[in-house]
C-alpha atoms as a PDB file:
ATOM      1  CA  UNK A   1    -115.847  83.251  86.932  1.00  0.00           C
ATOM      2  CA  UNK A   2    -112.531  82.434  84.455  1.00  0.00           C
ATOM      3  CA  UNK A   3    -114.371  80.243  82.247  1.00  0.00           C
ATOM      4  CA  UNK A   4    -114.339  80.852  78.373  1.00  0.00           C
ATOM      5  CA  UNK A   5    -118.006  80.278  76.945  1.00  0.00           C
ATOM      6  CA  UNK A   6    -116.717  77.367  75.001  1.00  0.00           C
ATOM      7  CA  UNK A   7    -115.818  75.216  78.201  1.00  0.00           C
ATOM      8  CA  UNK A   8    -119.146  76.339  79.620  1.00  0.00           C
ATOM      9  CA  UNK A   9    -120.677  75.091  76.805  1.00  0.00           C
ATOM     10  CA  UNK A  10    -118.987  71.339  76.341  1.00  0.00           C
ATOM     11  CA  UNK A  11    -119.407  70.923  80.079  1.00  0.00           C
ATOM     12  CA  UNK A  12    -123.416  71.360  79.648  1.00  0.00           C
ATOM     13  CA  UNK A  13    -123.934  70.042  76.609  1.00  0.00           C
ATOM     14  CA  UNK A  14    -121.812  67.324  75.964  1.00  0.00           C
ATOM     15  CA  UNK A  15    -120.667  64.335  77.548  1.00  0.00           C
ATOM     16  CA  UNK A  16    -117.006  63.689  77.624  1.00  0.00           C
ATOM     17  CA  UNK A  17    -115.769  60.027  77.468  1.00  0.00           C
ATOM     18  CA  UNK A  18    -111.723  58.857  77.556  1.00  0.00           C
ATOM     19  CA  UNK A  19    -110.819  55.558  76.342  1.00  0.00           C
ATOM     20  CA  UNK A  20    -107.573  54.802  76.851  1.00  0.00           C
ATOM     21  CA  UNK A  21    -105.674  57.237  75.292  1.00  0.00           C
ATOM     22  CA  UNK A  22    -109.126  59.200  73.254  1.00  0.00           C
ATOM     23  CA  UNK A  23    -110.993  61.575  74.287  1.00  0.00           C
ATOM     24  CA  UNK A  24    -114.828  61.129  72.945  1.00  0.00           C
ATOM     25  CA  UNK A  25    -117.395  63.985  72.981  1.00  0.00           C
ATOM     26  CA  UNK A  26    -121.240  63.117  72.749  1.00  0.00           C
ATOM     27  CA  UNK A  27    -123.979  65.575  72.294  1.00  0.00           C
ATOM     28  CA  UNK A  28    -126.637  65.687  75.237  1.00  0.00           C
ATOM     29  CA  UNK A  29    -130.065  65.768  74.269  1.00  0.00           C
ATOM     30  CA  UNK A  30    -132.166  68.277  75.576  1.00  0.00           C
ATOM     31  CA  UNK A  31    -133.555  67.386  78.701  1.00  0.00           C
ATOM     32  CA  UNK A  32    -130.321  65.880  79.671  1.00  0.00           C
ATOM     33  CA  UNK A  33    -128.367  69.656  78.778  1.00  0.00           C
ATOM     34  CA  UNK A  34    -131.007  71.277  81.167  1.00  0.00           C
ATOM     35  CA  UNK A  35    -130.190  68.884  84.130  1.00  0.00           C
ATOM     36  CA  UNK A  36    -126.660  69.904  83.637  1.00  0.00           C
ATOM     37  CA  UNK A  37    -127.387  73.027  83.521  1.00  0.00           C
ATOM     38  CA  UNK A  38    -129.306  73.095  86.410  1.00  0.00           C
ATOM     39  CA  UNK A  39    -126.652  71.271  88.402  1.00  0.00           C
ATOM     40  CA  UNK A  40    -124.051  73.861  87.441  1.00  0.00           C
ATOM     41  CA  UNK A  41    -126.563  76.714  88.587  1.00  0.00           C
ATOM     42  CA  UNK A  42    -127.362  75.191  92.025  1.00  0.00           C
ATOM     43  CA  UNK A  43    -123.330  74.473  92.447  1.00  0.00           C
ATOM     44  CA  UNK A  44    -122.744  78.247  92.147  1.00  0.00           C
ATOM     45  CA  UNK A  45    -125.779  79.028  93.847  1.00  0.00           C
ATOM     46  CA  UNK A  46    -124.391  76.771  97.020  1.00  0.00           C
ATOM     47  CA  UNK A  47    -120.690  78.159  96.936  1.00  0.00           C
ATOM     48  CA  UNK A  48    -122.364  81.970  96.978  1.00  0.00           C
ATOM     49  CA  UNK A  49    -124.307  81.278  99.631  1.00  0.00           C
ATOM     50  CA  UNK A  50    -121.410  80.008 101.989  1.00  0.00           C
ATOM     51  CA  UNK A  51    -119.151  82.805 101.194  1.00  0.00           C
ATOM     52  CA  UNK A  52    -122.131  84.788 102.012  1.00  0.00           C
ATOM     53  CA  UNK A  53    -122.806  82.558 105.638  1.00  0.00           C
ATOM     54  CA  UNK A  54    -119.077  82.745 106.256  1.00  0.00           C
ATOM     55  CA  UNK A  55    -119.039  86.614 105.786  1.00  0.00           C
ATOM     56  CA  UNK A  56    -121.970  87.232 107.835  1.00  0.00           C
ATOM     57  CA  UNK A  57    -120.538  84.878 110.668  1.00  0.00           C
ATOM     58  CA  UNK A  58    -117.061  86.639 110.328  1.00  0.00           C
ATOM     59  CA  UNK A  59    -118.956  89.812 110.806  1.00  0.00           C
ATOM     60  CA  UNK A  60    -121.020  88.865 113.704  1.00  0.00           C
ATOM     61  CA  UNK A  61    -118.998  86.382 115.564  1.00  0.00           C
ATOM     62  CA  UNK A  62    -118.146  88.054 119.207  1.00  0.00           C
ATOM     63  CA  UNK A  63    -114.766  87.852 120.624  1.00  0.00           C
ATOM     64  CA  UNK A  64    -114.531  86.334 124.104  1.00  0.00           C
ATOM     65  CA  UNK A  65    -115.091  89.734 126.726  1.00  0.00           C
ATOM     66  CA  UNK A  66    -117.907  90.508 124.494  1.00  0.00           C
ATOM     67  CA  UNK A  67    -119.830  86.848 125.068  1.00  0.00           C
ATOM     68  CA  UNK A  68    -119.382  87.009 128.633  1.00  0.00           C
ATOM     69  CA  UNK A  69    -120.732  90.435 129.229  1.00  0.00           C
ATOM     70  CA  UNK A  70    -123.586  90.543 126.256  1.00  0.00           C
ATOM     71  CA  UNK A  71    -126.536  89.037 124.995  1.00  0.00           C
ATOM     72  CA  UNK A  72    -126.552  86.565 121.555  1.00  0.00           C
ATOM     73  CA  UNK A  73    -128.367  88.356 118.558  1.00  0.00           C
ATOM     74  CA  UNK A  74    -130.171  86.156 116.283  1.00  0.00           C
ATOM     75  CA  UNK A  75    -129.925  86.279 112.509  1.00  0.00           C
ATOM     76  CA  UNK A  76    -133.208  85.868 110.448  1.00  0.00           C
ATOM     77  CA  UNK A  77    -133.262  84.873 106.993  1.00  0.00           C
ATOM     78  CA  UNK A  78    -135.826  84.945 104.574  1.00  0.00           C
ATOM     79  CA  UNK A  79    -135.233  82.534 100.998  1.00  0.00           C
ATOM     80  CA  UNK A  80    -137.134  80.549  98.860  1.00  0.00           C
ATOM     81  CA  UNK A  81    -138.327  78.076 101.393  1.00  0.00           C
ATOM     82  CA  UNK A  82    -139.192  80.673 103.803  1.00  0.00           C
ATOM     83  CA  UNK A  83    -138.776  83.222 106.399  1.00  0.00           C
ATOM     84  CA  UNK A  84    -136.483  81.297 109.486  1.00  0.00           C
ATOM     85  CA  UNK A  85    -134.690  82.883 112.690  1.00  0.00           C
ATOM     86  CA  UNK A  86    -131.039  81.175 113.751  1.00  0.00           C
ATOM     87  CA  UNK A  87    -129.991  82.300 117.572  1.00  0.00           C
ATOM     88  CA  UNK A  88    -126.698  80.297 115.994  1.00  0.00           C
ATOM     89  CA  UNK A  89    -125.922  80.060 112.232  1.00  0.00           C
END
């Protein structure tokens, strides 16, 4: 992703604070390190899956003769919350 492990690392487990012209860094407790954590994974996991919608769209989207003279496909997906079927995504 371009991130060193060291900026991965302050931005989960510490808490940055600038006053005025300082720059404070505060150690996250445990629990608080795992909700960061956990933000930063469902982030990535968001961003992935719209490249992924946006590719699938790109690759399915019909031009204009092709609409007019064809039926829609659907798209079904299956993920954690279950199995779904889109006629649009």
């Amino acid at each position: 992703m371009g991130i060193s492990l060291k900026t991965l690392d302050d931005a989960c487990c510490y808490k940055t604070i600038r006053v005025v012209q300082d720059i404070v860094q505060k150690p996250l407790n445990v629990e608080r390190a795992k909700k960061s954590l956990e933000a930063l994974i469902k982030a990535i996991f968001s961003n992935v899956f719209e490249v992924i919608v946006a590719k699938v769209n790109a690759s399915i989207t019909l031009d204009d003769s092709e609409q007019t003279t064809s039926k829609h496909g659907t798209i079904s997906v299956l993920d954690i919350f279950g199995f779904e079927s889109f006629q649009v995504s």
